[in-house]
C-alpha atoms as a PDB file:
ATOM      1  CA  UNK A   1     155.856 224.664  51.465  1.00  0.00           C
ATOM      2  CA  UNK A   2     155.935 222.297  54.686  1.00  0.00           C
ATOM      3  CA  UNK A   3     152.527 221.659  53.873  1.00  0.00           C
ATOM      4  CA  UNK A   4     153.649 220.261  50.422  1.00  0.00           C
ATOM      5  CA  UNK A   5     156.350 217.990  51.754  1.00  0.00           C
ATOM      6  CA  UNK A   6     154.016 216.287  53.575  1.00  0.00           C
ATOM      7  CA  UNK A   7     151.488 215.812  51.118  1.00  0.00           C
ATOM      8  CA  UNK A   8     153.887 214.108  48.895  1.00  0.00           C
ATOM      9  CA  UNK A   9     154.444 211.883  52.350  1.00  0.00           C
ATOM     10  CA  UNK A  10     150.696 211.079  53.011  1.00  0.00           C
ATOM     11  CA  UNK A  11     149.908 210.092  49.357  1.00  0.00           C
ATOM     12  CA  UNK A  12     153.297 207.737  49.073  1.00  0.00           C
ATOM     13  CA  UNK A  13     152.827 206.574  52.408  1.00  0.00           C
ATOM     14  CA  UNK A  14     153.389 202.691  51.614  1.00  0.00           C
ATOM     15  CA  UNK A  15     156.284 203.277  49.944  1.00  0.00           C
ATOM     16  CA  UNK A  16     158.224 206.070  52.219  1.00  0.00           C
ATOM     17  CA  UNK A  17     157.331 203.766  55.210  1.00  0.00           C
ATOM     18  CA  UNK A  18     159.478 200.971  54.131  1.00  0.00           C
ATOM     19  CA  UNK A  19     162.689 203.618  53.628  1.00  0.00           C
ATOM     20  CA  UNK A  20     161.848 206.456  55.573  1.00  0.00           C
ATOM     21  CA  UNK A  21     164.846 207.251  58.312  1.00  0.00           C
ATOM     22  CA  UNK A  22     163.572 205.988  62.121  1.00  0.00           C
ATOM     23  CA  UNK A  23     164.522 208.370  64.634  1.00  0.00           C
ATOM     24  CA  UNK A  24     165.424 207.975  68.287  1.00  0.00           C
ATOM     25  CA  UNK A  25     164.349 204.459  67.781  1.00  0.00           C
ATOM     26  CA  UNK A  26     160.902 204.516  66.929  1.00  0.00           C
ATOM     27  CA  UNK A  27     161.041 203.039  63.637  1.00  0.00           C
ATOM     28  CA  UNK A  28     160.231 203.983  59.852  1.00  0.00           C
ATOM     29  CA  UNK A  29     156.500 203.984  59.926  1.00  0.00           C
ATOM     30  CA  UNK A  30     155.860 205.868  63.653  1.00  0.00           C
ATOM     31  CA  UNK A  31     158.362 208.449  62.003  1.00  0.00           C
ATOM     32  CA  UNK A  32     156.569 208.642  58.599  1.00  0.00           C
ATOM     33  CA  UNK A  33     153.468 209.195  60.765  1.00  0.00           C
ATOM     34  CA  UNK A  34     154.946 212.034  62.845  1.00  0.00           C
ATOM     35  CA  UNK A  35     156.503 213.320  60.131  1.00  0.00           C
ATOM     36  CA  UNK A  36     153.010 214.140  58.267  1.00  0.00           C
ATOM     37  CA  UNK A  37     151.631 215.239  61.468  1.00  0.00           C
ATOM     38  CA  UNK A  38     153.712 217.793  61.416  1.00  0.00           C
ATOM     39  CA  UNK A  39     154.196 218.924  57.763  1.00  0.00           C
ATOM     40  CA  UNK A  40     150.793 218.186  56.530  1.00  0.00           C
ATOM     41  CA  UNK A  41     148.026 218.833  59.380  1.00  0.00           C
ATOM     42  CA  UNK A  42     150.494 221.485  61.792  1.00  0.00           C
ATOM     43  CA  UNK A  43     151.275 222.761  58.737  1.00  0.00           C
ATOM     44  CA  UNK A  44     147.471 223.388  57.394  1.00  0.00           C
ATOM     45  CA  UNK A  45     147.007 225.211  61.334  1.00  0.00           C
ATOM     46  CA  UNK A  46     150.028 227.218  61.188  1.00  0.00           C
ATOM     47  CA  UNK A  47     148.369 228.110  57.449  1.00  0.00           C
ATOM     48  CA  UNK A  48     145.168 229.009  58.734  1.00  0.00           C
ATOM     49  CA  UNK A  49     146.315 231.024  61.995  1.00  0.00           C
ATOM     50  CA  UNK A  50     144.395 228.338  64.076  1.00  0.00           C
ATOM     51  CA  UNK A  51     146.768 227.494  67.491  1.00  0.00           C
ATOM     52  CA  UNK A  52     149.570 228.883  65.824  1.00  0.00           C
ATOM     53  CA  UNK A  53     152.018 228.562  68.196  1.00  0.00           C
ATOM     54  CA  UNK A  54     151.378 225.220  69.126  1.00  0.00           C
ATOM     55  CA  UNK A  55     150.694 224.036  65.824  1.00  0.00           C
ATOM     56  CA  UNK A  56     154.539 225.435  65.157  1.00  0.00           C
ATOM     57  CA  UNK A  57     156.426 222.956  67.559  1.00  0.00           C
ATOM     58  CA  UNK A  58     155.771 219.783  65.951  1.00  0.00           C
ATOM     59  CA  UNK A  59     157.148 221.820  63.095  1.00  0.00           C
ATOM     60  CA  UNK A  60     160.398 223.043  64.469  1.00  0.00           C
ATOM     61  CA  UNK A  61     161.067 219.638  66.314  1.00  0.00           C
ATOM     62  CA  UNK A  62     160.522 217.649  63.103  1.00  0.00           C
ATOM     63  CA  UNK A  63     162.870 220.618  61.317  1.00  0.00           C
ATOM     64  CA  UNK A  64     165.846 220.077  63.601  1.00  0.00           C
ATOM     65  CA  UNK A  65     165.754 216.629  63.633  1.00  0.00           C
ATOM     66  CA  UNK A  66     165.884 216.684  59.242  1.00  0.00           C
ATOM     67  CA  UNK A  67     168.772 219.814  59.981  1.00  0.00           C
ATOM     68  CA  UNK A  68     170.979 218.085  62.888  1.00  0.00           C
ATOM     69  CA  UNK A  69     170.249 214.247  62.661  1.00  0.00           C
ATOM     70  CA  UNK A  70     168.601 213.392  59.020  1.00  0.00           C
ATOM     71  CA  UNK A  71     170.856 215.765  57.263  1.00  0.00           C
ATOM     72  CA  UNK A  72     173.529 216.102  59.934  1.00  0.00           C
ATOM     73  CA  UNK A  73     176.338 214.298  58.002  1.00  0.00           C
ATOM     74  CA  UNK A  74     175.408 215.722  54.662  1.00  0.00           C
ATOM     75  CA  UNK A  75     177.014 219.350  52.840  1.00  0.00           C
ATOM     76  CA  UNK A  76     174.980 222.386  53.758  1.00  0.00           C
ATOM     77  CA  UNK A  77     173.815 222.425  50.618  1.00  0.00           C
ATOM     78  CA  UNK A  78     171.431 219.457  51.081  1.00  0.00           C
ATOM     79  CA  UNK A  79     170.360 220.889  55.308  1.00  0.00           C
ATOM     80  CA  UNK A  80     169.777 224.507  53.664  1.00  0.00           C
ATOM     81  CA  UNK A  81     165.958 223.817  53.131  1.00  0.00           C
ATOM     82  CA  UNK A  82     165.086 222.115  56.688  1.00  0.00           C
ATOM     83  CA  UNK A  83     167.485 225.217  58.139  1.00  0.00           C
ATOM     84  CA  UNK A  84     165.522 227.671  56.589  1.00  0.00           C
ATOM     85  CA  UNK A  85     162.139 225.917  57.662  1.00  0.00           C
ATOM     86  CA  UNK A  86     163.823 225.697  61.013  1.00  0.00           C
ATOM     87  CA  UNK A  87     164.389 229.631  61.390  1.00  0.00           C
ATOM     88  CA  UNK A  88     160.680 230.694  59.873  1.00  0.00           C
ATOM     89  CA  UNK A  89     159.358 228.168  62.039  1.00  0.00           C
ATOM     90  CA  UNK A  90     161.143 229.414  64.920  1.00  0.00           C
ATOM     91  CA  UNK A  91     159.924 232.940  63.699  1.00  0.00           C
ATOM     92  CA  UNK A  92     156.620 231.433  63.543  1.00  0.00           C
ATOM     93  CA  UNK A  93     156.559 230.234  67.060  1.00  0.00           C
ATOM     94  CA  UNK A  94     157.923 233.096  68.989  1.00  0.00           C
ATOM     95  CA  UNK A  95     155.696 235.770  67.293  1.00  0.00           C
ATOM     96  CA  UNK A  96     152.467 233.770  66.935  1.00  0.00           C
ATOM     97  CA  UNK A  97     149.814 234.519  64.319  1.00  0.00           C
ATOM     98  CA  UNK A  98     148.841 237.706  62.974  1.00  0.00           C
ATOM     99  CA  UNK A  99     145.840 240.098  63.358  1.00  0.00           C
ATOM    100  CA  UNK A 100     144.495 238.217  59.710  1.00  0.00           C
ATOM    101  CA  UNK A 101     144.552 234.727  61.108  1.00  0.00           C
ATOM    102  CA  UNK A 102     141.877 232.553  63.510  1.00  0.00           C
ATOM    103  CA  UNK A 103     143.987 233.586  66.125  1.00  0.00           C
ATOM    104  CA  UNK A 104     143.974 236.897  65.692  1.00  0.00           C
ATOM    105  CA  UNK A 105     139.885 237.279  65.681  1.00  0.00           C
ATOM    106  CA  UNK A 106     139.496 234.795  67.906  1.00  0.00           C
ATOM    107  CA  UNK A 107     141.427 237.443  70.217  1.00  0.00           C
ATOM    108  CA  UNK A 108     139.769 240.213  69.244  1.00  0.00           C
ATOM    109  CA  UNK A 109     136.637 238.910  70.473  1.00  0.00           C
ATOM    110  CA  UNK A 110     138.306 237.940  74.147  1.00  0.00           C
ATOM    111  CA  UNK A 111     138.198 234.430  73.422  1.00  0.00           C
ATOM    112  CA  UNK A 112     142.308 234.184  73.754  1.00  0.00           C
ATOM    113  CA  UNK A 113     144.352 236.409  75.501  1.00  0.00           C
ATOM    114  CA  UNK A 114     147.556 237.325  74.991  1.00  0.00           C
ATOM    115  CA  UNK A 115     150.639 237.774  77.526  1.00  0.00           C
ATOM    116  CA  UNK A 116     153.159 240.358  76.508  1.00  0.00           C
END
């Protein structure tokens, strides 16, 4: 569903960048830009099980920043969605990708190793 979000911010790029919220300074555009870093190309590794955990940070920063600072002054109601992408991020993150993922048979065949 991440993945979707940032679609919609790739293909109206021009005209998100010229309202699009700049955070911590950086301005609209370089936060457009990291924004669809995160929901459109993490969001199509996290998909595919490729450097999951990695591929899961951008994610979760970009999530509490639209939960605490985007959405911070707003009614629960409007934070619920970047919340919930927050948690199953989170999720995401701390138990990596599954046995069905590039991950997964990337460690079966030694290539990655986990540490449990």
């Amino acid at each position: 569903m991440a993945f979707g979000h940032g679609m919609e911010k790739l293909v109206h790029f021009q005209t998100k960048s010229a309202t699009f919220p700049s955070v911590f300074g950086m301005g609209s555009k370089v936060s457009l830009i990291l924004a669809i870093f995160a929901e459109f190309f993490c969001a199509i590794a996290v998909m595919a099980g490729f450097a999951t955990r990695l591929a899961a940070i951008p994610l979760l920063v970009t999530m509490a920043v639209a939960f605490f600072i985007i959405h911070g002054n707003d009614p629960f109601s409007h934070r619920e969605l970047s919340g919930l992408y927050l948690v199953g991020f989170a999720l995401i993150f701390m138990n990596g990708a599954g046995n069905w993922s590039i991950d997964g048979l990337l460690n079966q065949d030694g290539f990655l190793r986990k540490s449990r």
